[in-house]
Protein backbone atom coordinates (compact mmCIF):
# COMPACT_ATOMS: atom_id res chain seq x y z
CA UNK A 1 124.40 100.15 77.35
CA UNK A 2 125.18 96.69 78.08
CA UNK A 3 124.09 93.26 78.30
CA UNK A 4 121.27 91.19 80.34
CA UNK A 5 121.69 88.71 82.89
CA UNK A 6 119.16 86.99 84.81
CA UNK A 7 118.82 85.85 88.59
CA UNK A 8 117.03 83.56 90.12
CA UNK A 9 113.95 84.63 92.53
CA UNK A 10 110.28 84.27 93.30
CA UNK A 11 108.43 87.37 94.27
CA UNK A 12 106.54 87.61 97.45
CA UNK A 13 103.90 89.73 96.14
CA UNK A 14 100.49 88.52 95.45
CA UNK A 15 98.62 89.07 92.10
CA UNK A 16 94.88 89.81 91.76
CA UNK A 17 93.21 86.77 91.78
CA UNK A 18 89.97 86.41 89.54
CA UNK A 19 87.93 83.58 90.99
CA UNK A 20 84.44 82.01 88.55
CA UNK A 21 81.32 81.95 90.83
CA UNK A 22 81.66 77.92 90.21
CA UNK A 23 84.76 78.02 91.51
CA UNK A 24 86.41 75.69 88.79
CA UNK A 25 88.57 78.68 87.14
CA UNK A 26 91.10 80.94 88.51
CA UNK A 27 92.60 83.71 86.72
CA UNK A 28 95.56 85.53 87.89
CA UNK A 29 96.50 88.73 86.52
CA UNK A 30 100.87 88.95 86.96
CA UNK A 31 103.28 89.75 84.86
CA UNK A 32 105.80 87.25 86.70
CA UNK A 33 105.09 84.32 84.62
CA UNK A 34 108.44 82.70 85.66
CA UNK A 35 110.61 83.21 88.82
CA UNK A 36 111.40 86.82 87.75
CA UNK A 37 115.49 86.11 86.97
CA UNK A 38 115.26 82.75 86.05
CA UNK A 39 117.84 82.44 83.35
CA UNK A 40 116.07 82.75 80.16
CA UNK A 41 117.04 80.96 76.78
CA UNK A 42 118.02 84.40 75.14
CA UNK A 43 121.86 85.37 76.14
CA UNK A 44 121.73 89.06 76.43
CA UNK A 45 120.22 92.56 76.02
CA UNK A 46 121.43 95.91 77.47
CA UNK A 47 120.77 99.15 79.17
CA UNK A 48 120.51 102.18 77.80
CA UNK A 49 118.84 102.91 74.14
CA UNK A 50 118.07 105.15 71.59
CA UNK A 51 115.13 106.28 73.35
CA UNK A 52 116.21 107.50 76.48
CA UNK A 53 118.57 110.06 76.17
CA UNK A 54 119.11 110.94 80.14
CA UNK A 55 119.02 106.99 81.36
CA UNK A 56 121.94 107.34 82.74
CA UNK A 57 124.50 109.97 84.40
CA UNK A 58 127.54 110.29 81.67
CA UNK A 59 130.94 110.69 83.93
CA UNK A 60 133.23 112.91 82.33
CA UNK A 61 135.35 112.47 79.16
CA UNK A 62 138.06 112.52 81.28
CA UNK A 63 137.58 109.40 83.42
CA UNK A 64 136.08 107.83 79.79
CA UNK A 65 139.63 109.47 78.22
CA UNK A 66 141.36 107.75 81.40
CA UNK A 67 139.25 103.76 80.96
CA UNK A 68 140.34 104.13 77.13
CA UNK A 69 144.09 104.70 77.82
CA UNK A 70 143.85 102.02 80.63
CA UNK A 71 142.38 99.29 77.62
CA UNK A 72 145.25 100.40 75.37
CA UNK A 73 147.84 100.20 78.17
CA UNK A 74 146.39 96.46 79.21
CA UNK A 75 146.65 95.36 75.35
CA UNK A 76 142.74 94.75 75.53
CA UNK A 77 142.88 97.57 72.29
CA UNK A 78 145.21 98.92 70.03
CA UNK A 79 145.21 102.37 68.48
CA UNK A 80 143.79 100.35 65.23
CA UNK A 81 140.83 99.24 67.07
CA UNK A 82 137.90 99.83 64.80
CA UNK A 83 135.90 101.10 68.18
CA UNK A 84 136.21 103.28 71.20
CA UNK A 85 134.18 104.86 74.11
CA UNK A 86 132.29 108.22 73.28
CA UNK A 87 129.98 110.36 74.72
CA UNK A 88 126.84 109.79 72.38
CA UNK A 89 123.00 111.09 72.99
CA UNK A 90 122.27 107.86 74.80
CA UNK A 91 125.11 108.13 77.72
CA UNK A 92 128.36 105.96 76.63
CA UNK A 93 128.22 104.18 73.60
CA UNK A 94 130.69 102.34 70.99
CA UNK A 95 131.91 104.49 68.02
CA UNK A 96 133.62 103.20 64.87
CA UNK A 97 137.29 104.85 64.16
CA UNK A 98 136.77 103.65 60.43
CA UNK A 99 134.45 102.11 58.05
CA UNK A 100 133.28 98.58 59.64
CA UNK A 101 131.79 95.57 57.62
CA UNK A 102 128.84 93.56 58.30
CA UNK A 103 129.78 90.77 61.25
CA UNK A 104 133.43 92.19 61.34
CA UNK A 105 134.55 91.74 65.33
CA UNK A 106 134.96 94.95 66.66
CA UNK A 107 136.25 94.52 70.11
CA UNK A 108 137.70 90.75 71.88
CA UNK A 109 138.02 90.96 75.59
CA UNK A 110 140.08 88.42 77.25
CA UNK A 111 138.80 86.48 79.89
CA UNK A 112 141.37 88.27 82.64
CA UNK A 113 139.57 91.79 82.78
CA UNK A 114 136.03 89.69 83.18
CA UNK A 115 133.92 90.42 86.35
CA UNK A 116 132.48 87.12 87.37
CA UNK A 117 131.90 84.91 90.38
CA UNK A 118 135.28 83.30 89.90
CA UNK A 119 137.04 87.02 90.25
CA UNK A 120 134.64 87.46 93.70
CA UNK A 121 136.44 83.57 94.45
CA UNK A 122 139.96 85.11 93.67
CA UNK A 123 139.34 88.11 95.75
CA UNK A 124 139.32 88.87 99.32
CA UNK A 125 135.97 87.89 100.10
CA UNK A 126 136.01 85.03 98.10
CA UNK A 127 135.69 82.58 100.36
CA UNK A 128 132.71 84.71 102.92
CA UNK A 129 131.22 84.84 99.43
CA UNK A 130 131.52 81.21 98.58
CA UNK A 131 127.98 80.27 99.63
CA UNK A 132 126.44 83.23 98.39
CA UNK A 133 124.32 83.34 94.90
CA UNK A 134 126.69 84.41 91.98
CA UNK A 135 124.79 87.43 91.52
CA UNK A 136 124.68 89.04 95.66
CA UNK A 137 128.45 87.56 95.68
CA UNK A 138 129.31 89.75 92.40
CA UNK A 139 127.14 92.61 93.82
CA UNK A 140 129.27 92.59 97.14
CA UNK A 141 132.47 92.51 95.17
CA UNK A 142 131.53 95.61 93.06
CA UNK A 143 130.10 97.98 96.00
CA UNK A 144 133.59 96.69 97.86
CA UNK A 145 135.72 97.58 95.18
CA UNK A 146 133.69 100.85 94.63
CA UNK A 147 134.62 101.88 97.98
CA UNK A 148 138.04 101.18 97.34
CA UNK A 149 140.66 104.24 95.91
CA UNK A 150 143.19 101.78 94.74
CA UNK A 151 141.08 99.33 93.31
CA UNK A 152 142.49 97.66 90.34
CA UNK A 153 138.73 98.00 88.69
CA UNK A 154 138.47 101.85 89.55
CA UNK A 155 138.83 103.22 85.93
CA UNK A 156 135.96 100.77 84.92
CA UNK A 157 133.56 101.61 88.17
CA UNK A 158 134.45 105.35 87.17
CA UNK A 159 132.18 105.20 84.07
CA UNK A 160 129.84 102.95 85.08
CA UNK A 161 126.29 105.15 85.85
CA UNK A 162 124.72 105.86 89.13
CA UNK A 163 121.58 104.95 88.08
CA UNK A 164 119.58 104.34 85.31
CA UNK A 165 115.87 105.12 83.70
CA UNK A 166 115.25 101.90 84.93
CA UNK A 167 111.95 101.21 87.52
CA UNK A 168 113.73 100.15 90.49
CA UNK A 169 115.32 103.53 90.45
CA UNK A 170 111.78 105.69 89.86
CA UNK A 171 110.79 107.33 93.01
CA UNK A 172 107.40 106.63 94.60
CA UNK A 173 106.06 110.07 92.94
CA UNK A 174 107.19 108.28 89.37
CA UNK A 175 105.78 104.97 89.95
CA UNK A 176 102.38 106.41 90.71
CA UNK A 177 102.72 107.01 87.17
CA UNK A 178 102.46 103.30 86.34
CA UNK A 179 99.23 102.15 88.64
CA UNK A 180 97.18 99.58 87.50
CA UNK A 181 100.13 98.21 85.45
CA UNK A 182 101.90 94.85 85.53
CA UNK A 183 105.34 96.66 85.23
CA UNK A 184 104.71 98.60 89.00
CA UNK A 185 103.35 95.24 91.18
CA UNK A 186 106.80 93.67 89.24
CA UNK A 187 109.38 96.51 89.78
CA UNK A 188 107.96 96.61 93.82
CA UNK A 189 108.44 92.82 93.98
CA UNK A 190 111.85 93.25 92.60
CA UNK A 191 113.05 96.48 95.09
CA UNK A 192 111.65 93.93 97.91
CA UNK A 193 113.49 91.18 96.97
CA UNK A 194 116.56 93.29 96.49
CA UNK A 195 115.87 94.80 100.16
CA UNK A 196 115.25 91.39 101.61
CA UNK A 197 118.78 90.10 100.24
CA UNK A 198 120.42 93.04 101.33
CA UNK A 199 119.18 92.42 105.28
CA UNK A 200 120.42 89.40 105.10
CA UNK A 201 123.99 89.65 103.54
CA UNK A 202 124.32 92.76 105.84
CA UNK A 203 123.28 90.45 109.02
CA UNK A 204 125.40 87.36 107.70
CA UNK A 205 128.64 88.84 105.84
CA UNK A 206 129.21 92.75 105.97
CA UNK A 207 128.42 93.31 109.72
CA UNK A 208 130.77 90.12 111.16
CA UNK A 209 133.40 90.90 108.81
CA UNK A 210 134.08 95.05 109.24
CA UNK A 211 137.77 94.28 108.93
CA UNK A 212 136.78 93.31 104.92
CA UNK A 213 133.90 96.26 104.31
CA UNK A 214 135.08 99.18 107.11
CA UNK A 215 132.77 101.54 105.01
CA UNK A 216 129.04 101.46 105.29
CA UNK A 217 127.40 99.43 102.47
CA UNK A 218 123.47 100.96 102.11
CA UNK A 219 120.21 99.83 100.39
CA UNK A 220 121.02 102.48 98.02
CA UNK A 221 124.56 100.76 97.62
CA UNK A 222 122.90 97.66 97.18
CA UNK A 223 120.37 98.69 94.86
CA UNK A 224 122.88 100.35 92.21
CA UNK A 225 125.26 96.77 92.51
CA UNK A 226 122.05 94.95 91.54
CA UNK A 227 120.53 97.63 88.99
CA UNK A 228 124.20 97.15 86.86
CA UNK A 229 123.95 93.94 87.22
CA UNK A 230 120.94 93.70 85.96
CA UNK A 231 121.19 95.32 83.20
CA UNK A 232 124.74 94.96 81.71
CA UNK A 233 125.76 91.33 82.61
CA UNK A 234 126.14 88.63 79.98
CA UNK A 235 125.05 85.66 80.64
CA UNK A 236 124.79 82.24 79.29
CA UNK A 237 127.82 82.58 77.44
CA UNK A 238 129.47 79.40 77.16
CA UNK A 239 129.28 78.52 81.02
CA UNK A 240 129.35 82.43 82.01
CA UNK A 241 126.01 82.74 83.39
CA UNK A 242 126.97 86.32 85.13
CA UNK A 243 129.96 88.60 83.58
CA UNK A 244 130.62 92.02 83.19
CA UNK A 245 133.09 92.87 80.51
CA UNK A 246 133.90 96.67 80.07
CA UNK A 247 134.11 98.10 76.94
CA UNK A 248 132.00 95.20 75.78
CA UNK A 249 128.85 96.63 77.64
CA UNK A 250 128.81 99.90 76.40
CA UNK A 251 127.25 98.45 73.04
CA UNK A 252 123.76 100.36 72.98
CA UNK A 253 120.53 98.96 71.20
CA UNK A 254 118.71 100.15 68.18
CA UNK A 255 115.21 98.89 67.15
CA UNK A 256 116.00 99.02 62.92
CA UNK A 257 118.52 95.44 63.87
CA UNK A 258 116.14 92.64 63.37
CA UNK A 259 118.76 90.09 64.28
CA UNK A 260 120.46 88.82 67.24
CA UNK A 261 122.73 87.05 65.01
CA UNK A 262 126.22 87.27 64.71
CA UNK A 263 126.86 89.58 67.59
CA UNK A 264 128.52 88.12 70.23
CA UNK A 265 130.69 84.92 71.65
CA UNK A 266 132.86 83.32 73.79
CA UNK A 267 135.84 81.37 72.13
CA UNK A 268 139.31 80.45 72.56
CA UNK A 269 142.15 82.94 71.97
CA UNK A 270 144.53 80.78 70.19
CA UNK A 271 144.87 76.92 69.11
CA UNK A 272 147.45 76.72 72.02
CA UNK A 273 145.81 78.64 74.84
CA UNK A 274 143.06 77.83 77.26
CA UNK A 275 142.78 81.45 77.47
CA UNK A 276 139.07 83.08 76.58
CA UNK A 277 137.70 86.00 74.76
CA UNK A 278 134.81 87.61 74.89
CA UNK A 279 133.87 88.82 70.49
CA UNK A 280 131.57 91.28 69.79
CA UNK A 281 130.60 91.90 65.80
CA UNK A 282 128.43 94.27 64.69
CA UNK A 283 125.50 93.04 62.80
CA UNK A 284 125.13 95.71 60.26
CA UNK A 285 127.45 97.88 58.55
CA UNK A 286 128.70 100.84 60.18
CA UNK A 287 130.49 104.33 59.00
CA UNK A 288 133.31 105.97 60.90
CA UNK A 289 131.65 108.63 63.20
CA UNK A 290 128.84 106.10 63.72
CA UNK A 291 127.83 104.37 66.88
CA UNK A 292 128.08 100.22 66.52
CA UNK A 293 124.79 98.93 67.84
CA UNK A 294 123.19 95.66 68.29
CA UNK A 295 119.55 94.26 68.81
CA UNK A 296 119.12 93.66 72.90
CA UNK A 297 116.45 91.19 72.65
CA UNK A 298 113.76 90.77 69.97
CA UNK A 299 111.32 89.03 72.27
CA UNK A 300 111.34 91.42 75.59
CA UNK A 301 107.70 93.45 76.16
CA UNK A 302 107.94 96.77 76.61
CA UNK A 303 107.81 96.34 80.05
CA UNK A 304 110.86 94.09 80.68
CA UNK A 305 112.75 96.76 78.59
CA UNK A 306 111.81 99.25 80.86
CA UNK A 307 112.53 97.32 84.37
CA UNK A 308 115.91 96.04 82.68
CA UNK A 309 117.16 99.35 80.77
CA UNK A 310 115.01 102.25 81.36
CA UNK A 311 113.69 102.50 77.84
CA UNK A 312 110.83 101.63 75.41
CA UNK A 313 110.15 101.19 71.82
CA UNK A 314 107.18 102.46 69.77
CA UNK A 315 106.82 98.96 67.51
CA UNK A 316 103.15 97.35 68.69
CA UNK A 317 104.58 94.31 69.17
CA UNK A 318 106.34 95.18 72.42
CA UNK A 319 103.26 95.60 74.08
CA UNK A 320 102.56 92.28 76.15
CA UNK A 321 100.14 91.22 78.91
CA UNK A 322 101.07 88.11 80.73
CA UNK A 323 97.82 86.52 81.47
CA UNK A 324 98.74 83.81 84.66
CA UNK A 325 96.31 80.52 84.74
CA UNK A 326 95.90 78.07 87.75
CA UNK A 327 94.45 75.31 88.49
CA UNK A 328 92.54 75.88 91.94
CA UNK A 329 93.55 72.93 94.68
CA UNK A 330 89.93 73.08 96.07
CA UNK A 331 88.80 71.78 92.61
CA UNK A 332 87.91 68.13 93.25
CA UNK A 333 89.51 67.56 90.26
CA UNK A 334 93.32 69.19 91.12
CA UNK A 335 94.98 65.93 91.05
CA UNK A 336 93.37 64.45 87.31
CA UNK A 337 93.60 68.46 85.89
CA UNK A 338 97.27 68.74 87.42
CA UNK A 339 98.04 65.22 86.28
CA UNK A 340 96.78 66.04 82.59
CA UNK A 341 98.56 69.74 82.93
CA UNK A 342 101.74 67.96 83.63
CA UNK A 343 101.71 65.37 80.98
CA UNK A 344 101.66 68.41 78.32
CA UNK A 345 104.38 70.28 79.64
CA UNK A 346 102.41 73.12 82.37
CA UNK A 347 101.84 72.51 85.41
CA UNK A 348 99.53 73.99 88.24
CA UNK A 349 100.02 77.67 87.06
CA UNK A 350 100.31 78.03 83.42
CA UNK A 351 101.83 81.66 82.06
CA UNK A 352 100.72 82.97 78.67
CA UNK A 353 101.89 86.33 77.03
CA UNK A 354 99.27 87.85 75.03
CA UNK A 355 101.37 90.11 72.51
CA UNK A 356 99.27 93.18 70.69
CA UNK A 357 98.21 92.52 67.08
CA UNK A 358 99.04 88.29 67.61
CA UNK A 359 96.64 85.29 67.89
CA UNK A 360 96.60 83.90 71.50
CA UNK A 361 99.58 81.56 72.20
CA UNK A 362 99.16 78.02 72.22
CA UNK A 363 97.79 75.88 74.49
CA UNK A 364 96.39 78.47 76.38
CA UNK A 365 92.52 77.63 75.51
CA UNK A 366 93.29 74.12 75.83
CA UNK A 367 94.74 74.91 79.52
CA UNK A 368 92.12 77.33 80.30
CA UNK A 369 89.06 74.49 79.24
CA UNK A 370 90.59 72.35 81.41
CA UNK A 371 90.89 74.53 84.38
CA UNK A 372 87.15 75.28 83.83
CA UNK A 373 85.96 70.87 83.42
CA UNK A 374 83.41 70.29 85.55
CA UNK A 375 80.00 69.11 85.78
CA UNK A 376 78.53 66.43 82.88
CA UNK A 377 81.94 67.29 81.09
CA UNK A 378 84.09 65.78 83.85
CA UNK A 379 83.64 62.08 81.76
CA UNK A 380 86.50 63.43 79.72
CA UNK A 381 89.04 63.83 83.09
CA UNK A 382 88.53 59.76 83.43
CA UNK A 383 91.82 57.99 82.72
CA UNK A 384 90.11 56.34 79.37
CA UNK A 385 90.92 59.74 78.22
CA UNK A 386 93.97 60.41 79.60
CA UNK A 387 96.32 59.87 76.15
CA UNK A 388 93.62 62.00 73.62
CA UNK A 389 92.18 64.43 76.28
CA UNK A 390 94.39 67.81 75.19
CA UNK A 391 93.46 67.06 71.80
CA UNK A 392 89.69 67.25 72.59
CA UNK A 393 90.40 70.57 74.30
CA UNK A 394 91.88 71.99 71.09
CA UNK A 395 88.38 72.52 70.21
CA UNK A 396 85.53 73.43 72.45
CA UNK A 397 83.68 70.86 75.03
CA UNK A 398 80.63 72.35 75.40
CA UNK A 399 78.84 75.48 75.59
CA UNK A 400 78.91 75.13 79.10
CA UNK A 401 82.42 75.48 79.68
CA UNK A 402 83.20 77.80 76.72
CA UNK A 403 80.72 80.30 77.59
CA UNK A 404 82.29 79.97 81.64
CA UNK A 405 86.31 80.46 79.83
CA UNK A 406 84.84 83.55 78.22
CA UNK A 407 83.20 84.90 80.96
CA UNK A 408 85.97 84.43 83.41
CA UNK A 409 88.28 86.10 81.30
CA UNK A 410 86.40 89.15 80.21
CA UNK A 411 85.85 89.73 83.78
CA UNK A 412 89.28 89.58 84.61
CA UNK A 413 90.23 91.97 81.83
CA UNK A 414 87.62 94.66 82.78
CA UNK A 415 89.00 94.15 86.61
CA UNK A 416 92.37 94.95 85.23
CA UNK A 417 91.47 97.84 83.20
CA UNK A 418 89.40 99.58 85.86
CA UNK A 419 92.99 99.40 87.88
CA UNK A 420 94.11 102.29 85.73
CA UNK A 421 93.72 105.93 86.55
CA UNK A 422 93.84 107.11 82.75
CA UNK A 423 91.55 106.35 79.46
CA UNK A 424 94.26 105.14 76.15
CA UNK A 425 92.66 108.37 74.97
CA UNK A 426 94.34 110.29 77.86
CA UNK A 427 97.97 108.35 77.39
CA UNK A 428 97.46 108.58 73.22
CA UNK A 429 96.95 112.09 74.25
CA UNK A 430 100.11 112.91 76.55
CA UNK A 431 102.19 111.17 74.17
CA UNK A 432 101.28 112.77 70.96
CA UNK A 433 101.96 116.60 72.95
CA UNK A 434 105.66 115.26 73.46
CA UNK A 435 107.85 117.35 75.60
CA UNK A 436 107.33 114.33 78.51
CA UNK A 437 109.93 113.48 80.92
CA UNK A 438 111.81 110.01 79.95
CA UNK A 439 110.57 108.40 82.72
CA UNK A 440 106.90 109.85 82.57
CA UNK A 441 107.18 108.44 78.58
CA UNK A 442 107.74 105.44 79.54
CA UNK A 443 105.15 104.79 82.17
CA UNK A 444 102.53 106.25 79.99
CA UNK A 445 103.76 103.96 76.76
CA UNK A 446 103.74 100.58 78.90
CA UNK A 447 100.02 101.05 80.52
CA UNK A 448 98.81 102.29 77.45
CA UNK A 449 100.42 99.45 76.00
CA UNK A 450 98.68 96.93 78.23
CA UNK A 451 95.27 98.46 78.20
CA UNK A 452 95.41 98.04 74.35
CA UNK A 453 96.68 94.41 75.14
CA UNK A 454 93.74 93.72 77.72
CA UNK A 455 91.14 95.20 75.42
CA UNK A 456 92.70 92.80 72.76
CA UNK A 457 92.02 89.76 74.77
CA UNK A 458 88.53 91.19 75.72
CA UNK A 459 87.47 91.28 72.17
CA UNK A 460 88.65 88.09 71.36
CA UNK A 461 86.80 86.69 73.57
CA UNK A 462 83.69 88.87 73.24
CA UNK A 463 83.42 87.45 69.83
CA UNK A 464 83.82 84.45 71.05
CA UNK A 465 81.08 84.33 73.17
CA UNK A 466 78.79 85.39 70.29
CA UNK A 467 80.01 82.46 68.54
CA UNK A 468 78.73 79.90 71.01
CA UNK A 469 75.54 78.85 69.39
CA UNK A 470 77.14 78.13 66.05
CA UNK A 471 80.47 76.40 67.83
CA UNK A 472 80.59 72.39 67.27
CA UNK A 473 80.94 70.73 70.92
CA UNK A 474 82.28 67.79 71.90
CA UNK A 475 79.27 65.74 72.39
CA UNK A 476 78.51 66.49 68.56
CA UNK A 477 82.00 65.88 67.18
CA UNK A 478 81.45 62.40 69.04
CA UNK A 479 77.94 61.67 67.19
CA UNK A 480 79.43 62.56 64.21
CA UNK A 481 82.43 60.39 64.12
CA UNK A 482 80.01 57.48 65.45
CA UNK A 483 77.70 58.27 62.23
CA UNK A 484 74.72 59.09 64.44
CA UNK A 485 74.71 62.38 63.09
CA UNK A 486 74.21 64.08 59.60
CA UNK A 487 76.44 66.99 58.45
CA UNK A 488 73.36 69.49 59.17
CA UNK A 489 73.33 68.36 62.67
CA UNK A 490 70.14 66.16 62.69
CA UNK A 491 70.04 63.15 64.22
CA UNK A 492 70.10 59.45 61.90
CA UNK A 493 67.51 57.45 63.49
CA UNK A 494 68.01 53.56 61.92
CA UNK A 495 65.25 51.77 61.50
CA UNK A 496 65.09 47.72 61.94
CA UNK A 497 64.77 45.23 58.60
């Protein structure tokens, strides 16, 4: 029930690493594929859904009674607003008071009831936050005011949910469920880097400063700050990279909107006021009695909707493996493979995601023949080659190096698979009986997911393999362009006048 922002952070944990006996081909296995909250081009999602009824702990109608009259009485509503707050089978949610129209705005927040890093600036810790990143500084702010009886913010922290059916909340019982999966080495890289922060802003700001926190801030504390953060603040919104906005993220998600258009903004309130708003529309009609709902984010796996909002959906698609490529530095060729990697927009480590029932993305077998040049095919790293190379490796260089790519990943995907405690039979199984606790659902829908996805990538490149004998190599492609060999593959032999 609300909207996605992203942080900035590297986890510490290691991947599997998958190494080819020549040494020329590494294949990591991590579903990190960027710094895991590296702002992302898509603006928001949110946390709760239509398939998770318990994600989150409802308060009681009357604290949601209590933040409705506290909008009205702040002018942020009227009693026409087409919307308000309601208990609905996902938690909170957005109801329309009256028919509502396809992209009609539904709800416009001004910028004054925003949680940002310029309210944490305004505020009493402002300046002990003022070196902090936006999202630890916003974190503090919310646990502080929290704690607070008489914070100005309490009817809005009232409703906001302890926790969530989110990972980082699963107990170590419940994340058993997910072994072998990406999702579980992500979620414990995430809780570490969350515990790591929290040392350190409890050494550096809360400890010094008692007079400003006099009540104990926790892990637990800590963890729920980031955990609504995570999953209900906007961001990139016309310079708001990290803003809560109550009301606004009680929106929940439905999988039947195939658009992310038309649902949301940041524009001026009037031709003479700098003032903002925050606009929601809805992007489908809607009947009175009915919840308003948006699409979250067309593009997130299965996985990322379950570490964000405690959720999955059923659509194929969803299911993703992240397969993570890298050139090795001991290759004696790092510094022409990196050079070549750089000059088409990857770098050392390259990060693909294979999706379930799509072709593989692009430039991955073009990276991945690179990573594995070596030997007599090394000619092509010289510096003659440098402006056509990547188009060479659009097709294959020689059976040498394609039959290495294939073997090297195959490997890698039966390593992964034999990571898992349960068969897809077993999962397809448990989740055809139904009657499975929400968070048990999703753990067994994301690693049957990825199995599905790994076995994907396994076959493609099992049939690949088979295909080596009749696959056209570089060598050949060169003869024939030079007109020194026929189309049946024989070679022209010339003979003198």
């Amino acid at each position: 029930m609300a909207a996605l922002s992203n942080f900035s952070f590297s986890s510490s944990t290691s991947p599997p690493t998958f190494v080819s006996s020549s040494k020329t081909l590494k294949l990591l296995t991590s579903l990190t594929k960027k710094p895991f909250f590296g702002l992302k081009s898509r603006a928001f999602a949110a946390t709760c859904s239509l398939h998770s009824a318990s994600a989150t702990t409802n308060p009681p109608t009357a604290q949601v009674e209590t933040f409705w009259q506290w909008l009205r009485d702040q002018k942020v509503v009227s009693p026409k607003s087409p919307i308000r707050p309601a208990t609905v089978p996902e938690g909170l949610g957005l109801v329309a008071q009256r028919d509502i129209a396809k992209n009609e705005v539904v709800l416009e927040v001004p910028m004054k009831f925003w949680i940002n890093p310029d309210t944490v600036a305004a505020s009493e810790i402002g300046s002990l936050c003022s070196g902090l990143k936006p999202w630890i500084s916003v974190a503090l702010f919310l646990i502080r005011e929290k704690k607070k009886e008489d914070s100005p913010w309490r009817v809005y922290l009232d409703i906001l949910p302890e926790w969530t059916d989110s990972t980082v909340f699963w107990s170590e019982e419940e994340l058993v469920e997910l072994q072998g999966t990406q999702l579980l080495s992500t979620t414990l890289g995430v809780k570490e880097h969350v515990q790591n922060e929290y040392l350190k802003v409890e050494e550096e700001i809360i400890l010094p400063n008692k007079q400003l926190f006099p009540l104990p801030i926790t892990l637990d504390d800590f963890l729920w700050a980031f955990g609504i953060l995570r999953s209900r603040a906007f961001s990139r919104l016309r310079g708001q990279n990290l803003v809560l906005i109550p009301l606004a993220d009680l929106i929940n998600h439905s999988p039947g909107i195939t658009t992310e258009d038309y649902a949301y903004e940041i524009k001026g309130a009037g031709l003479f006021s700098r003032d903002l708003l925050f606009s929601l529309r809805t992007p489908v009609p809607v009947k009175a009695g009915e919840q308003v709902l948006i699409q979250y984010d067309l593009n997130k796996s299965n996985a990322e909707l379950a570490l964000d909002y405690g959720f999955i959906e059923s659509k194929s698609d969803r299911n993703a493996y992240t397969l993570t490529l890298e050139i090795s530095e001991s290759d004696p060729f790092f510094g022409d493979k990196l050079d070549i990697a750089e000059t088409n927009g990857l770098g050392e480590s390259a990060y693909f995601d294979i999706v379930l029932g799509r072709t593989l993305p692009p430039a991955m077998l073009q990276y991945l023949r690179l990573v594995a040049l070596g030997g007599t095919d090394a000619f092509l790293l010289e510096s003659i080659f440098r402006n056509t190379i990547w188009g060479h490796l659009d097709l294959p260089v020689s059976r040498a190096n394609e039959e290495l790519i294939c073997r090297v990943v195959r490997d890698a995907c039966k390593s992964a698979l034999s990571g898992f405690h349960t068969t897809i039979e077993e999962d397809e199984q448990l989740l055809q009986g139904g009657n499975l606790d929400p968070r048990l659902r999703i753990a067994v829908g994301v690693r049957a997911g990825e199995k599905r996805v790994l076995q994907q990538i396994d076959e493609i490149f099992k049939e690949r393999e088979l295909e080596l004998d009749e696959l056209e190599y570089y060598q050949e492609r060169r003869l024939k362009d030079l007109g020194l060999v026929g189309e049946q593959g024989d070679i022209i032999f010339w003979e003198p006048k």
